[in-house]
Protein backbone atom coordinates (compact mmCIF):
# COMPACT_ATOMS: atom_id res chain seq x y z
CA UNK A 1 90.14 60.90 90.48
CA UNK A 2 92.37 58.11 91.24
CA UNK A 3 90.71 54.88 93.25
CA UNK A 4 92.29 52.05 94.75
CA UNK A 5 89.98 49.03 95.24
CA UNK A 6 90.79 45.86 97.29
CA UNK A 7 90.23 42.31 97.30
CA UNK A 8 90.88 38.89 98.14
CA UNK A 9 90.36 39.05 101.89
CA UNK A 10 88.27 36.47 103.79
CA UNK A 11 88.75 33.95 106.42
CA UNK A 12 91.14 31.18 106.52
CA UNK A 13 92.58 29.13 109.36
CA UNK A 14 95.93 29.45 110.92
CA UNK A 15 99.14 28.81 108.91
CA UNK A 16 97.44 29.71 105.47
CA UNK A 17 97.71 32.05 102.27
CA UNK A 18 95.60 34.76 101.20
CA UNK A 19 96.53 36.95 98.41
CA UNK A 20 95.16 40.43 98.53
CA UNK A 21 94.93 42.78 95.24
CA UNK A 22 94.84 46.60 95.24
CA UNK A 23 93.84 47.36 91.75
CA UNK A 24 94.43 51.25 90.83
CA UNK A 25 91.43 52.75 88.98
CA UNK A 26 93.95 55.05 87.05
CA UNK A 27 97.38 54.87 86.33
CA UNK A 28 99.84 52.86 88.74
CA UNK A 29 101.97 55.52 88.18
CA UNK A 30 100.25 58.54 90.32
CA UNK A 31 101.82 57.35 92.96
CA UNK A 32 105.01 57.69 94.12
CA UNK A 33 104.78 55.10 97.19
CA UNK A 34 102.67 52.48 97.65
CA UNK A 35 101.81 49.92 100.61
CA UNK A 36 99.40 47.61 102.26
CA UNK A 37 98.14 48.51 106.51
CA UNK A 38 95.79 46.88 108.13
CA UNK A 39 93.74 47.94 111.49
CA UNK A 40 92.02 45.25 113.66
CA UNK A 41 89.09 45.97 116.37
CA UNK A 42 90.23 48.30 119.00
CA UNK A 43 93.88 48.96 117.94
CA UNK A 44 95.77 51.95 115.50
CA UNK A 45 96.09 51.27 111.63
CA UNK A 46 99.64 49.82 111.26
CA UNK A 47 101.38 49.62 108.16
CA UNK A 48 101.89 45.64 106.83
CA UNK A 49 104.09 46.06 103.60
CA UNK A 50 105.32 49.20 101.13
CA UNK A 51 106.67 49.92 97.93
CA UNK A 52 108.78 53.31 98.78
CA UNK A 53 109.42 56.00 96.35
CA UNK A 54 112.97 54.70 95.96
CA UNK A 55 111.53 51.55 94.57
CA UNK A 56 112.53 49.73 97.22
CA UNK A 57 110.31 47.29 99.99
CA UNK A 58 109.83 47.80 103.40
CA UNK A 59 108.25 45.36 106.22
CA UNK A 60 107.77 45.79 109.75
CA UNK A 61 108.81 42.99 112.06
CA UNK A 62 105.37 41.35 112.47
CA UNK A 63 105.27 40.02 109.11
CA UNK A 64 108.93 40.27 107.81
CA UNK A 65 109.26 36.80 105.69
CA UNK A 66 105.38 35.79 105.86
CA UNK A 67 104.05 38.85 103.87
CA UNK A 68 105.60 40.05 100.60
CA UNK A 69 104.11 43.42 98.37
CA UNK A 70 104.97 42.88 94.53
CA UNK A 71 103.38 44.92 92.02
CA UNK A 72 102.13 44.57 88.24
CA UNK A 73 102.44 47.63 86.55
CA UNK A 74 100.85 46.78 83.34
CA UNK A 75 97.39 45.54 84.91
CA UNK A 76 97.87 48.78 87.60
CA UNK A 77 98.27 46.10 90.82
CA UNK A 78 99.25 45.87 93.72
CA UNK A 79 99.82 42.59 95.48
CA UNK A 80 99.83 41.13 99.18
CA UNK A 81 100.79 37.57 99.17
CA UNK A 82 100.25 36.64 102.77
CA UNK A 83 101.73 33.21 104.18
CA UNK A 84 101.67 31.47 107.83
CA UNK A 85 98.76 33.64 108.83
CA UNK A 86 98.36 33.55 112.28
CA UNK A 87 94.95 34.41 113.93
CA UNK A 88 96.67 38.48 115.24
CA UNK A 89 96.82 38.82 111.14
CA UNK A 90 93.11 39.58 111.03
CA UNK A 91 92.20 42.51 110.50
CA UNK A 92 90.57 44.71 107.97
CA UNK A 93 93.58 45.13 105.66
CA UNK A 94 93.73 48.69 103.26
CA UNK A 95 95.64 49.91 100.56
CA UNK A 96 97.11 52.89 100.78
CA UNK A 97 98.99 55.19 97.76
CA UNK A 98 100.48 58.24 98.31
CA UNK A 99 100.61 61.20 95.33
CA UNK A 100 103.60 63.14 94.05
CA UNK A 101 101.81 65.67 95.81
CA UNK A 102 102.14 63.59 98.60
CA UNK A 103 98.04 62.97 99.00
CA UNK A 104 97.22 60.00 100.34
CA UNK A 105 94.56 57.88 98.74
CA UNK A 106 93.16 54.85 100.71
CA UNK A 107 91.13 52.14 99.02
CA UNK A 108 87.90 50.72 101.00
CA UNK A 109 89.67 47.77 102.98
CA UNK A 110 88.88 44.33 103.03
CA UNK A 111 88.59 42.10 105.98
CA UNK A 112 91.08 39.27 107.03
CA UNK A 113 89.57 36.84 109.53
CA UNK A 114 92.94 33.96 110.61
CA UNK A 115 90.66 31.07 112.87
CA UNK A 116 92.76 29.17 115.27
């Protein structure tokens, strides 16, 4: 069974970088869509950044030119680089792929703490 497994979260203070990971314990290739949410205390998981099926990216407002997904296919990664955090960015942040069966596989999250 395919696993997704983050990393690279932790805490950081306003206006920096963190680069998450998403590494895929199988092939990259299972799935047809893949994307980075994140859910903080109290509030609904909200998608962050996604590779659609077509290939291409998609971003909501909230992080549109601070966040950007890129992928590596030959070391089966996903990427989250993650600039101008501001202290609403933390959260814990998951990875998320989606099957051509259309199952969706989550990884374990890891936790994004921005300090003001």
């Amino acid at each position: 069974q395919v696993q997704l497994v983050e990393s690279g979260g932790g805490l950081v203070q306003a206006g920096g970088s963190l680069r998450l990971s998403c590494v895929v314990s199988g092939s990259i290739f299972s799935f047809r869509a893949m994307g980075w949410y994140r859910q903080a205390p109290g509030k609904q998981r909200e998608l962050v950044a996604e590779f659609t099926s077509g290939g291409s990216t998609n971003y909501p407002d909230s992080v549109k030119g601070r966040f950007t997904i890129s992928r590596d296919n030959a070391k089966s990664t996903v990427y989250l680089q993650m600039n101008s955090l501001k202290p609403e960015d933390t959260a814990v942040y998951y990875c998320k792929g989606t099957t051509w069966r259309y199952l969706e596989v989550w990884g374990q999250g890891t936790l994004v703490t921005v300090s003001s």
